[in-house]
Protein backbone atom coordinates (compact mmCIF):
# COMPACT_ATOMS: atom_id res chain seq x y z
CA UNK A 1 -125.76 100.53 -26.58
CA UNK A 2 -128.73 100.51 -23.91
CA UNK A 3 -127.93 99.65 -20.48
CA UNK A 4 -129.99 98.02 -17.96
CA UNK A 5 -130.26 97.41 -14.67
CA UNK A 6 -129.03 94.74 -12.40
CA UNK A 7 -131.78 91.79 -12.05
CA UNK A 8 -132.10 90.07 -8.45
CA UNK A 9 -129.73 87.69 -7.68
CA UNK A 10 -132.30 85.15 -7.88
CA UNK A 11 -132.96 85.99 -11.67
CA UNK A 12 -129.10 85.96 -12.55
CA UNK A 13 -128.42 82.44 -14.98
CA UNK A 14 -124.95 81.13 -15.94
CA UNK A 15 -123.98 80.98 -19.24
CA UNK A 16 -120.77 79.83 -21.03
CA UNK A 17 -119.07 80.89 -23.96
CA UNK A 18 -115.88 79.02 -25.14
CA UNK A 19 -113.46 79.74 -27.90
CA UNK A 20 -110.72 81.13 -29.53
CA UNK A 21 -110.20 85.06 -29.91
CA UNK A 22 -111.65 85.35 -32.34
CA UNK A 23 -114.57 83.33 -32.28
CA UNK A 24 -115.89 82.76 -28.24
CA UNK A 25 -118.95 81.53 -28.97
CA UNK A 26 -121.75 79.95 -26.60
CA UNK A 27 -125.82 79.97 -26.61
CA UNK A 28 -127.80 82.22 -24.02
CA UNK A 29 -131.06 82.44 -22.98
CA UNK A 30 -131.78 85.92 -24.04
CA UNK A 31 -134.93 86.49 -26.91
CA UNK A 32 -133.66 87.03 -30.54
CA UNK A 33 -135.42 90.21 -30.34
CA UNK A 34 -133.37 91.92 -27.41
CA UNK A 35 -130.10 90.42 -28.90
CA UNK A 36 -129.20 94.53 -29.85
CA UNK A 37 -129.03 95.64 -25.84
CA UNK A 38 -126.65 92.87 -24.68
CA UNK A 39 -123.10 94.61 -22.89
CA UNK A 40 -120.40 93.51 -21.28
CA UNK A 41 -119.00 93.80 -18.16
CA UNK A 42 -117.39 92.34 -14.91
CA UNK A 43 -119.75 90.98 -11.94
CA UNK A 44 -119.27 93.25 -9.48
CA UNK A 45 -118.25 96.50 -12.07
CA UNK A 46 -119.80 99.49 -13.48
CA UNK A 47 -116.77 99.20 -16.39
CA UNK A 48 -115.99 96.51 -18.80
CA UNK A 49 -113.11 94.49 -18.49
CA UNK A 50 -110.20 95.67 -20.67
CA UNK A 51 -110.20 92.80 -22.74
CA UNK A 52 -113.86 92.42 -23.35
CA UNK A 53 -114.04 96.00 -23.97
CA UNK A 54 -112.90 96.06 -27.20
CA UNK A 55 -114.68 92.84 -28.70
CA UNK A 56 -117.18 93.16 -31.52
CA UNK A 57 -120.27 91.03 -30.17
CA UNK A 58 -122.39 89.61 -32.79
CA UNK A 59 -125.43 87.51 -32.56
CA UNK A 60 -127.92 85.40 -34.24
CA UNK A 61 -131.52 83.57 -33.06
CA UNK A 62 -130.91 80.27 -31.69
CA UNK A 63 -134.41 79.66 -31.14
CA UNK A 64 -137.54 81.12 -29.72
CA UNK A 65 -135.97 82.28 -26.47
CA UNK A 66 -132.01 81.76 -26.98
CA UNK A 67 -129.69 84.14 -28.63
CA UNK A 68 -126.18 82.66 -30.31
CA UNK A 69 -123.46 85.20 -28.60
CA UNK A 70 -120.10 85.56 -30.71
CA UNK A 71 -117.08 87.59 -29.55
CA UNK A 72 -114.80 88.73 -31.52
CA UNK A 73 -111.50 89.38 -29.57
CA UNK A 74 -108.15 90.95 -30.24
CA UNK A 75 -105.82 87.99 -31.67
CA UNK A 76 -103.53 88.62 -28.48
CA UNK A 77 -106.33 88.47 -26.03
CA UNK A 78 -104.61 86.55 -23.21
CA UNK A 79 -105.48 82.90 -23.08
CA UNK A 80 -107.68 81.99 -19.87
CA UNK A 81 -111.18 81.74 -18.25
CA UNK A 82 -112.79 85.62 -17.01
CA UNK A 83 -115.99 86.24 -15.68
CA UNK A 84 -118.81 89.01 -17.07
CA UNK A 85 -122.28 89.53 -17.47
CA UNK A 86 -124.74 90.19 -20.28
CA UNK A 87 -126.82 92.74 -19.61
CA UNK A 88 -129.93 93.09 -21.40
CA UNK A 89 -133.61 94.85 -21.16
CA UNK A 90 -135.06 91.74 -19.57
CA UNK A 91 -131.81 91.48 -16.63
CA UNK A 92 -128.82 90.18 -16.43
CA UNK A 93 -126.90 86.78 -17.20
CA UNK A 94 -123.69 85.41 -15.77
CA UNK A 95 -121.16 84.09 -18.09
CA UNK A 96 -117.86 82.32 -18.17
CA UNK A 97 -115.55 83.12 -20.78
CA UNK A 98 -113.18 80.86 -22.03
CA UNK A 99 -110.58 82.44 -24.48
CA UNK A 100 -108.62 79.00 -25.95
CA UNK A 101 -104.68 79.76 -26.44
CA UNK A 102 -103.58 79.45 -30.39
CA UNK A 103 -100.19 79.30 -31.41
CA UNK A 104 -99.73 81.23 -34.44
CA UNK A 105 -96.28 82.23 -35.27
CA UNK A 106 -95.32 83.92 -38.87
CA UNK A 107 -91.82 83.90 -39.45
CA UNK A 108 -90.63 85.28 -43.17
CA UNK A 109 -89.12 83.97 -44.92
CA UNK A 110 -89.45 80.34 -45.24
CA UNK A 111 -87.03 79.78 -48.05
CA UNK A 112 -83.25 80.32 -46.56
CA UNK A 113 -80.78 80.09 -49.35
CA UNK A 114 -77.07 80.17 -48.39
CA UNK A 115 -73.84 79.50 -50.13
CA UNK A 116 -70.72 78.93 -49.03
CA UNK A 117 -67.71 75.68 -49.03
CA UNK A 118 -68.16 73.59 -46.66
CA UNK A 119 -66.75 73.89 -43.35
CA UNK A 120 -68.14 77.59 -43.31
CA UNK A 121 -70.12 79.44 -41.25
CA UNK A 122 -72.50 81.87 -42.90
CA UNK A 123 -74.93 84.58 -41.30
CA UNK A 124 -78.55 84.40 -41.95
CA UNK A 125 -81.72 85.93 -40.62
CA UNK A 126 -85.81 85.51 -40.43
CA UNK A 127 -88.17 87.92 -39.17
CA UNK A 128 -90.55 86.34 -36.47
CA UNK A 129 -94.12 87.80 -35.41
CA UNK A 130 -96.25 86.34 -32.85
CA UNK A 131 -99.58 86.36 -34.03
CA UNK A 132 -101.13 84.14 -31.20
CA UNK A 133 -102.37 84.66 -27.88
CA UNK A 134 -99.52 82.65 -26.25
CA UNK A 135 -95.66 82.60 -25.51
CA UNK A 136 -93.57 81.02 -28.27
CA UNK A 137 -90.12 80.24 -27.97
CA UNK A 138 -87.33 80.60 -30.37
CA UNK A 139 -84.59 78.33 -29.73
CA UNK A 140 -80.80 79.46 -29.06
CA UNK A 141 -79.28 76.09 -31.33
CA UNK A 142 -81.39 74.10 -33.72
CA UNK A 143 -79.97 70.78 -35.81
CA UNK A 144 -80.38 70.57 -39.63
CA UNK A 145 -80.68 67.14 -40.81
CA UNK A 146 -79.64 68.41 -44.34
CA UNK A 147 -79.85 65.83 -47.40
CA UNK A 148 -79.48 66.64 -50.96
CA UNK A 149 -82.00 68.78 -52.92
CA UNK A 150 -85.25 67.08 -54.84
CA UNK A 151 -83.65 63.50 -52.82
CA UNK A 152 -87.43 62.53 -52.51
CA UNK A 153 -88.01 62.96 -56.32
CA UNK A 154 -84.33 61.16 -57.41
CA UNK A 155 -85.77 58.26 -54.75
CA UNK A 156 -89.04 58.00 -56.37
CA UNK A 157 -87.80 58.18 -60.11
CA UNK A 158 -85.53 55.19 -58.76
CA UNK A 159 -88.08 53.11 -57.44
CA UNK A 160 -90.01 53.63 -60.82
CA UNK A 161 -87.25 53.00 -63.17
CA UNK A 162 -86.16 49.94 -61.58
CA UNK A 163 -87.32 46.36 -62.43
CA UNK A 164 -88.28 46.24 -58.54
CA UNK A 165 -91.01 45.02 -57.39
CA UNK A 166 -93.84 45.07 -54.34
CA UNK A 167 -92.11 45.77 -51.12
CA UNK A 168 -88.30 45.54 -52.77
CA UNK A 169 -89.79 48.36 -54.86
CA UNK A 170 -90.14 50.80 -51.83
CA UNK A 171 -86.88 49.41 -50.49
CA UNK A 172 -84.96 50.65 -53.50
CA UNK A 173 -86.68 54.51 -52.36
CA UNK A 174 -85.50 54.25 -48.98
CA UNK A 175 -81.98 53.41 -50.01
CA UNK A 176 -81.39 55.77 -52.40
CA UNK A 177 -83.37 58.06 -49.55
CA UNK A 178 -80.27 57.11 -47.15
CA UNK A 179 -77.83 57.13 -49.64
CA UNK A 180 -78.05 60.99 -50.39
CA UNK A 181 -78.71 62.48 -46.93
CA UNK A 182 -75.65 64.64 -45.52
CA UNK A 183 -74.26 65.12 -42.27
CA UNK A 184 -76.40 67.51 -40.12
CA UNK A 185 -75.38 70.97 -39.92
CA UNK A 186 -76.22 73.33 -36.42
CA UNK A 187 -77.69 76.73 -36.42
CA UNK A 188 -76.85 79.21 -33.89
CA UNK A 189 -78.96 82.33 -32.89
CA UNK A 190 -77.10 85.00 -32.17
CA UNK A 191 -79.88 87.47 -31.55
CA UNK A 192 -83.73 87.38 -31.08
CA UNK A 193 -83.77 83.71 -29.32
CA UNK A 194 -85.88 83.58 -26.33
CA UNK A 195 -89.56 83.81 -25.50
CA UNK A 196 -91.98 85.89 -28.43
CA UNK A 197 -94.68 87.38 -26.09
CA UNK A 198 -98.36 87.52 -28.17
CA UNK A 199 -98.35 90.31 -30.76
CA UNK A 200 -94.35 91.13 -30.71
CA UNK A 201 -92.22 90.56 -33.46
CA UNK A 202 -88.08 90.40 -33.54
CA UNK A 203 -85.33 89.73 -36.05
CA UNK A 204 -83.79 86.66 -35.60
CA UNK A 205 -80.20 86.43 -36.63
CA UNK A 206 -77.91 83.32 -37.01
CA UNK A 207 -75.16 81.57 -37.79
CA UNK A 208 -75.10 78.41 -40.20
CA UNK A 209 -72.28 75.94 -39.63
CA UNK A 210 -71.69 73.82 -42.92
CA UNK A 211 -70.75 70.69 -42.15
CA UNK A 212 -67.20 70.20 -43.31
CA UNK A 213 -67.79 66.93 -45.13
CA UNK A 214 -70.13 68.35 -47.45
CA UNK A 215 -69.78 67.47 -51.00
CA UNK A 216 -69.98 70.41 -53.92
CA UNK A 217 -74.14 70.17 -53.99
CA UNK A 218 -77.42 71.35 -53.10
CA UNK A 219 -78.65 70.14 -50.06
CA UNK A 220 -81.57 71.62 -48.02
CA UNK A 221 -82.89 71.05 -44.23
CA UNK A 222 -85.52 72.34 -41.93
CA UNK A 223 -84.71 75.15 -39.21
CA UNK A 224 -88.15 75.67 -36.91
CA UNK A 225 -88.19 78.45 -35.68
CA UNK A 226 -91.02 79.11 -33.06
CA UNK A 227 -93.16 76.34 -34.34
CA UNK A 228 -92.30 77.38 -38.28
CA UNK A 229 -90.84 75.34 -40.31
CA UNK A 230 -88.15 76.97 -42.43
CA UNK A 231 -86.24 75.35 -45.40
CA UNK A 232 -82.60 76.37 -45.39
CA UNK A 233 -81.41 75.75 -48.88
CA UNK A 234 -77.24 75.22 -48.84
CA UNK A 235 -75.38 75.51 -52.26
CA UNK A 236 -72.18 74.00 -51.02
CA UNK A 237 -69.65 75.38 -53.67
CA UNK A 238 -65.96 73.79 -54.20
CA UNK A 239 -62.92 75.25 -52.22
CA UNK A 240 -60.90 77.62 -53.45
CA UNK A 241 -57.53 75.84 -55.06
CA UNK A 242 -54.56 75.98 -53.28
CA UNK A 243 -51.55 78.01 -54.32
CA UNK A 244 -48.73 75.91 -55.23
CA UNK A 245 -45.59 77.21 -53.45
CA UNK A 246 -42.47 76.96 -55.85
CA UNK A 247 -39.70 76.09 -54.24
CA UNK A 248 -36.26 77.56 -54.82
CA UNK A 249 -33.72 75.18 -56.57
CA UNK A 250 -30.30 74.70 -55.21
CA UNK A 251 -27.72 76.13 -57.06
CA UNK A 252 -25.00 73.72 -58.48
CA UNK A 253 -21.40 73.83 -57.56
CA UNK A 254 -19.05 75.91 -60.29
């Protein structure tokens, strides 16, 4: 790509271009026609800043003497405002370049099943990636507000079935709503909790404690996990029966 020379400082115009990694867009005053020569690079610099130095720039006419600029940044490109210039055949312009922070988190996967009888504590894990250009945060200790599986369909199917009607209708949902949600369980990260830097991934392991009042069902609740929302899925299963112990019978007198 062509490079030019600096143009006088009293030729240099400000520009801005806002947006997130990987679409930091703005509107300069550059002809369509020279839109092919335009680099990037620090005021000040003979080299491009790291950052910018990778980013595809694209444009498009924005009318007869303004060019649409669009960068197309890494997805971890740090969050923040940095300073260049576009230099073109006809000088230079200063910009501003806002990258926006996103928060995009994958964790896999979202479905958790576990079984187990109640009281237990069973190990699970989720694999994290942090496909944003900011920090997330995976808790140590999250709460499960677990309730019993398809409760929103049974509540529903009530309301319908019922010779409610009007507002007593949606009452009858929101009791039979209350009526099947189960004591809240805790999950406990044994490894990977902590701060997710932009474009690292880590296994995060835990610990589910059933509740020990659980009744033999399904019941499901939502772990979030760096901004994710996963669905743990509990089959709580019936304890194992106790062993009777016989007891020896006393031996009568000859």
């Amino acid at each position: 790509m062509a490079r030019a020379t600096r143009a006088p400082a009293g030729d240099v115009r400000v520009a801005r271009l806002v947006g997130p990694p990987g679409a930091v867009v703005g509107v300069v005053d550059v002809p369509p026609d020279q839109r092919t020569s335009i680099v990037l690079v620090p005021p000040e610099s003979t080299k491009p800043d790291e950052v910018l130095s990778t980013a595809r720039v694209l444009t498009a006419p924005a009318g007869p003497a303004r060019t649409e600029v669009r960068l197309l940044l890494a997805d971890d490109a740090p969050a923040g405002e940095r300073a260049a210039q576009l230099l073109w055949d006809g000088g230079a312009i200063d910009v501003r370049i806002e990258v926006l922070g996103i928060q995009a988190a994958e964790v896999r996967p979202l479905v958790v099943p576990v079984s187990g009888p109640a009281g237990t504590i069973v190990p699970v894990s989720v694999h994290a990636v942090n496909r944003g250009n900011v920090p997330v945060e995976i808790g140590k200790v999250a709460v499960l507000a677990f309730e019993e599986r398809e409760t929103l369909e049974h509540a529903i199917a009530a309301g319908l079935s019922g010779k409610a009607r009007g507002l007593d209708r949606w009452a009858v949902v929101a009791d039979t709503v209350a009526a099947r949600q189960s004591e809240a369980a805790r999950v406990v990260v044994t490894d990977g909790a902590g701060i997710l830097a932009p474009g690292a991934d880590t296994l995060v392991a835990a610990e589910v404690h059933v509740p020990a009042g659980l009744p033999p069902a399904e019941h499901a609740g939502t772990w979030v996990v760096a901004g994710v929302r996963v669905r743990v899925e509990v089959q709580v299963t019936a304890p194992e029966p106790t062993p009777r112990k016989r007891t020896a019978r006393a031996k009568e007198p000859s």
